[in-house]
N, C-alpha and C. Protein backbone atom coordinates (compact mmCIF):
# COMPACT_ATOMS: atom_id res chain seq x y z
N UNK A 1 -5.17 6.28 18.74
CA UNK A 1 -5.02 7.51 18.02
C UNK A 1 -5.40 7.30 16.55
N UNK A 2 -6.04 8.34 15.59
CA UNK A 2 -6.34 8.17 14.74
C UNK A 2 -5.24 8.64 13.83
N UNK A 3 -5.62 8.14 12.61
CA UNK A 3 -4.53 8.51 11.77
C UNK A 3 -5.45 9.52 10.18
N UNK A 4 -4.21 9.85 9.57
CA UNK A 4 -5.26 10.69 8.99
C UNK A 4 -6.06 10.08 7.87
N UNK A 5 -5.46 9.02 7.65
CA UNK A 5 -6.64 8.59 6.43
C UNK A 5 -8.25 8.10 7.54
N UNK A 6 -7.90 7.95 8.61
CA UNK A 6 -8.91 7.34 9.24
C UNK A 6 -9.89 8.38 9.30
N UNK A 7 -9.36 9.94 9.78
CA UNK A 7 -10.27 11.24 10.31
C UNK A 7 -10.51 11.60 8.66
N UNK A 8 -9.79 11.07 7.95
CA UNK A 8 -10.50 11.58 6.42
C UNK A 8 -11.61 10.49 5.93
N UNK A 9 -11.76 9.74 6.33
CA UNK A 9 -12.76 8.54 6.42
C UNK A 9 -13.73 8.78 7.19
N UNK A 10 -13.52 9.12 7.77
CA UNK A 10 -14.70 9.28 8.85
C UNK A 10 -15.68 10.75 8.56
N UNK A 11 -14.82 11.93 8.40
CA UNK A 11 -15.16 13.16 7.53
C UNK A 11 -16.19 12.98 6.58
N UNK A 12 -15.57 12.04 5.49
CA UNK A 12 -16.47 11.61 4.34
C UNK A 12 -17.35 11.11 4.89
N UNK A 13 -17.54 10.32 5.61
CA UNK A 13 -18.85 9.43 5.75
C UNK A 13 -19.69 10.73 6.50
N UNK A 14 -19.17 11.38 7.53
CA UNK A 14 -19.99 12.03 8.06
C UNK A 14 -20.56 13.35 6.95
N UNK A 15 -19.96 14.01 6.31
CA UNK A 15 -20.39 14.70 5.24
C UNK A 15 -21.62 14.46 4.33
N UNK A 16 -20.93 12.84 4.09
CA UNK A 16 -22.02 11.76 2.81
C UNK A 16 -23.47 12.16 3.43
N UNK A 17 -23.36 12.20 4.92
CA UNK A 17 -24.59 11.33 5.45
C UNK A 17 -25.40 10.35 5.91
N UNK A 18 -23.68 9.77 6.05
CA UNK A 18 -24.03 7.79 5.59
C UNK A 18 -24.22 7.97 7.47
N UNK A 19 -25.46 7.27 7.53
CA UNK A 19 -25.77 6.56 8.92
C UNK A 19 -25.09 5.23 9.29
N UNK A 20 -25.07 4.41 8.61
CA UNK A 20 -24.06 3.48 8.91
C UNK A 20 -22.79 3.67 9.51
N UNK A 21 -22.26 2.67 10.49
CA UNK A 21 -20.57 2.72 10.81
C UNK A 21 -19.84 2.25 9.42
N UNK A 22 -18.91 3.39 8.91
CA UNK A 22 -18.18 2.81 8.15
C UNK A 22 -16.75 3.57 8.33
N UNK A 23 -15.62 2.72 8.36
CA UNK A 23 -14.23 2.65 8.51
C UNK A 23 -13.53 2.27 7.16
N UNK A 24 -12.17 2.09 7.77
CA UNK A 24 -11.13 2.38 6.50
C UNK A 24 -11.34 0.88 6.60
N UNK A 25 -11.74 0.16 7.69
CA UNK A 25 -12.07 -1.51 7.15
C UNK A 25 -12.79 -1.89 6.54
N UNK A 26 -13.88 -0.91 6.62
CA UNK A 26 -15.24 -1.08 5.86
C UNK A 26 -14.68 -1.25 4.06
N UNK A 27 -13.88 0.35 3.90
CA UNK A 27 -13.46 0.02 2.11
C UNK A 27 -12.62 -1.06 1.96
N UNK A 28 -11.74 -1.75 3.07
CA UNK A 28 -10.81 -2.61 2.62
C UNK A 28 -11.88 -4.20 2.31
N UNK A 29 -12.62 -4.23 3.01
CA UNK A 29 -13.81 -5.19 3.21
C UNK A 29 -14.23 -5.36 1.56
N UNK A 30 -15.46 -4.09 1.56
CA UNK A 30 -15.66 -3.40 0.00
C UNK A 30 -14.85 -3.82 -1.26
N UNK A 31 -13.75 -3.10 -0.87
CA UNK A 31 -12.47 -3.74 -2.21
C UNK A 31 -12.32 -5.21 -2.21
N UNK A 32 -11.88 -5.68 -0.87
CA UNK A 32 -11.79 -7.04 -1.32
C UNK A 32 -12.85 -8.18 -1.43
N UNK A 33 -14.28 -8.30 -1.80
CA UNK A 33 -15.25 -8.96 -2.36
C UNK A 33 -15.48 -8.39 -3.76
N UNK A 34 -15.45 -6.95 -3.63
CA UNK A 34 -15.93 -6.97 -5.60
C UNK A 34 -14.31 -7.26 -5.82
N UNK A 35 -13.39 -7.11 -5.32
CA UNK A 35 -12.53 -8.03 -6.42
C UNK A 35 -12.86 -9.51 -6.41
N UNK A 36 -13.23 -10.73 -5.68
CA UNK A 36 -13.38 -11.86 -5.62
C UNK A 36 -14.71 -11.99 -6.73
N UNK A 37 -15.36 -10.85 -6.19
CA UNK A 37 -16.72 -10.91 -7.22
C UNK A 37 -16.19 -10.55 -8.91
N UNK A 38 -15.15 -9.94 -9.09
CA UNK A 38 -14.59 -9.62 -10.50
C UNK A 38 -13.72 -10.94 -11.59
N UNK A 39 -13.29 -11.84 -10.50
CA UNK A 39 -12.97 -13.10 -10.81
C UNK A 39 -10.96 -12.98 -9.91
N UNK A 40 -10.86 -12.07 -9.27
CA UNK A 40 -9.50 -11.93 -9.15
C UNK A 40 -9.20 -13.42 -8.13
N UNK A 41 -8.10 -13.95 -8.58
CA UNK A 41 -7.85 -15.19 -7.90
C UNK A 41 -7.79 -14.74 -6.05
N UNK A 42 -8.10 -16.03 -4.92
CA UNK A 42 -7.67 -15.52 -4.05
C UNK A 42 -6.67 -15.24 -3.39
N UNK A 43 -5.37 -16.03 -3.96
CA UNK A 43 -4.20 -15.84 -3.63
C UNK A 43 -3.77 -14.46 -4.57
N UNK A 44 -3.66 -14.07 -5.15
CA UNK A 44 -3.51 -12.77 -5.77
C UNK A 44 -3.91 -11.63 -4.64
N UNK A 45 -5.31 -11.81 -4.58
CA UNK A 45 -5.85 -10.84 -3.12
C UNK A 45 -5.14 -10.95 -2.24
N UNK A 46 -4.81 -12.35 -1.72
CA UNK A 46 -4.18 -12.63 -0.21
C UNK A 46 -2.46 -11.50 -0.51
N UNK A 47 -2.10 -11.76 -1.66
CA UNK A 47 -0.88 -11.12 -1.74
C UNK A 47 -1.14 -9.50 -1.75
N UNK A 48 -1.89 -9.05 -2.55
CA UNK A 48 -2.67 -7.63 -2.33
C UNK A 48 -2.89 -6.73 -0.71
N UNK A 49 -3.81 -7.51 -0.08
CA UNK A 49 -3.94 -7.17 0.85
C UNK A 49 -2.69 -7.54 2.45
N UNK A 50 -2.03 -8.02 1.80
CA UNK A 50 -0.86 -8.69 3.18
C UNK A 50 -1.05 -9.83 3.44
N UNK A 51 -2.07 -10.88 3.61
CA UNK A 51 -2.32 -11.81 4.54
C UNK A 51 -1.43 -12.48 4.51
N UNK A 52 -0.82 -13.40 5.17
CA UNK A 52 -0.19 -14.62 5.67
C UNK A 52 -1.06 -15.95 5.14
N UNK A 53 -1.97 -15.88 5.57
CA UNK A 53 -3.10 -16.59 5.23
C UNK A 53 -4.18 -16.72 4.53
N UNK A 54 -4.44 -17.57 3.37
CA UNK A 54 -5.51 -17.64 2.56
C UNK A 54 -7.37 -17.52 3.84
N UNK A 55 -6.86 -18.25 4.44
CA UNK A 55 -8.31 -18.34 5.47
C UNK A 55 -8.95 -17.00 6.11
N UNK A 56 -7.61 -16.22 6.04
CA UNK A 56 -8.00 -14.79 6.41
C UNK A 56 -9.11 -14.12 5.14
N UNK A 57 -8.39 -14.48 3.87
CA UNK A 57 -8.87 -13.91 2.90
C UNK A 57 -10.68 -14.58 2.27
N UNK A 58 -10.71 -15.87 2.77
CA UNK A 58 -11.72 -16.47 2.89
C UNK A 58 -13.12 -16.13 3.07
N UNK A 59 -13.01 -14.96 4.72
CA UNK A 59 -13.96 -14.23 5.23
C UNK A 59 -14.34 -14.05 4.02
N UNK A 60 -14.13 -13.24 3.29
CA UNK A 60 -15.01 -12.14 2.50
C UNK A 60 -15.82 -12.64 1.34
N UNK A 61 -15.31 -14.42 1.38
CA UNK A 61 -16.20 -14.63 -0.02
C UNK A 61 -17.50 -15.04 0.70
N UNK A 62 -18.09 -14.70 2.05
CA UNK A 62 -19.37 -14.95 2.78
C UNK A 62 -20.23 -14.26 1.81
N UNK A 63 -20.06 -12.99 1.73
CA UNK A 63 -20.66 -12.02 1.62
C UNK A 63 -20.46 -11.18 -0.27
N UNK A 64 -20.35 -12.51 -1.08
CA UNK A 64 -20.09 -12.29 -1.91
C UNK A 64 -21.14 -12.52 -3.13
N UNK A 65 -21.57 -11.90 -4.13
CA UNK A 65 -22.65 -11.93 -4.79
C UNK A 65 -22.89 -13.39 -5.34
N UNK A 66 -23.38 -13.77 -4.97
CA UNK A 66 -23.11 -15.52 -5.54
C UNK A 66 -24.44 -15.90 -7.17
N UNK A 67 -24.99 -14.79 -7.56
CA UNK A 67 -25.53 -15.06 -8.93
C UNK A 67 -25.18 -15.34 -9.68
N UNK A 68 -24.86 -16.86 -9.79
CA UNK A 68 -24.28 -17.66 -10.96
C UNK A 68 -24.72 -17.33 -12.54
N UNK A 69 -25.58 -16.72 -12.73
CA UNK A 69 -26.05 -16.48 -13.95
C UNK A 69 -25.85 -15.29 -14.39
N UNK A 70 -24.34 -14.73 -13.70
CA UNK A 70 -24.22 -13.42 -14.54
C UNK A 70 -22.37 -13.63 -14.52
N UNK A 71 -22.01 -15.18 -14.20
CA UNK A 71 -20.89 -15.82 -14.51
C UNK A 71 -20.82 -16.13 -16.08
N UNK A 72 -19.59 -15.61 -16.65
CA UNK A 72 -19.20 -15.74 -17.93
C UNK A 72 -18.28 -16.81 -17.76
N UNK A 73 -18.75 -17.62 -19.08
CA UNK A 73 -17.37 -18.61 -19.25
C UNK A 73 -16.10 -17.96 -20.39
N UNK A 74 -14.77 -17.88 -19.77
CA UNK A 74 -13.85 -18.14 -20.45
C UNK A 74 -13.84 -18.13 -21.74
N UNK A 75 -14.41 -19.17 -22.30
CA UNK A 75 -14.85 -19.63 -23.53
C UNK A 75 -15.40 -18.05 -24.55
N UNK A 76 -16.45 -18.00 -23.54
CA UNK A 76 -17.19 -16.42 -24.38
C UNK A 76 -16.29 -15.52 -24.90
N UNK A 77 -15.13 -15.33 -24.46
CA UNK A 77 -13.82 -14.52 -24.50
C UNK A 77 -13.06 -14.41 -25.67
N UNK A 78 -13.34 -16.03 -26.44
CA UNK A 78 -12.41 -16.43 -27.27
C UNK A 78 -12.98 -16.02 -28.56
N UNK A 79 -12.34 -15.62 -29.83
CA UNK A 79 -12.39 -15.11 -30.99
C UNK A 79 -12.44 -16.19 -31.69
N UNK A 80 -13.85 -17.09 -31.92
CA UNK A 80 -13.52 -18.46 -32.49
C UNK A 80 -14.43 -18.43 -34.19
């Protein structure tokens, strides 16, 4: 049975136009790589999203923008 954020998910996508399958896993997916991609620790996420397990949370750094050259150091941050 669906629930309603799901038939409101599904609404949107079908509205959008989006040809793709996309689900309420799809945004949870979504959310959790651009946060990994934003620098958010992964245990922070793992606590965010529920997991039990860091390895769960793992999946998602597959598919994660890995362009090292648009990594800031720390350092840049500082008022020196």
């Amino acid at each position: 049975m669906e629930s309603g954020l799901q038939k409101a998910v599904k609404m949107a996508v079908k509205r959008a136009g989006i040809d793709k399958k996309a689900t309420c896993h799809t945004l949870r997916h979504s959310f959790a790589t651009t946060m990994l991609e934003n620098g958010v620790n992964i245990r922070v996420l793992q606590e965010l999203l529920g997991h039990a397990n860091v390895k769960t949370i793992e999946m998602y750094t597959h598919v994660m923008d890995k362009d090292i050259s648009r990594l800031t150091s720390p350092l840049e941050d500082l008022d020196i």
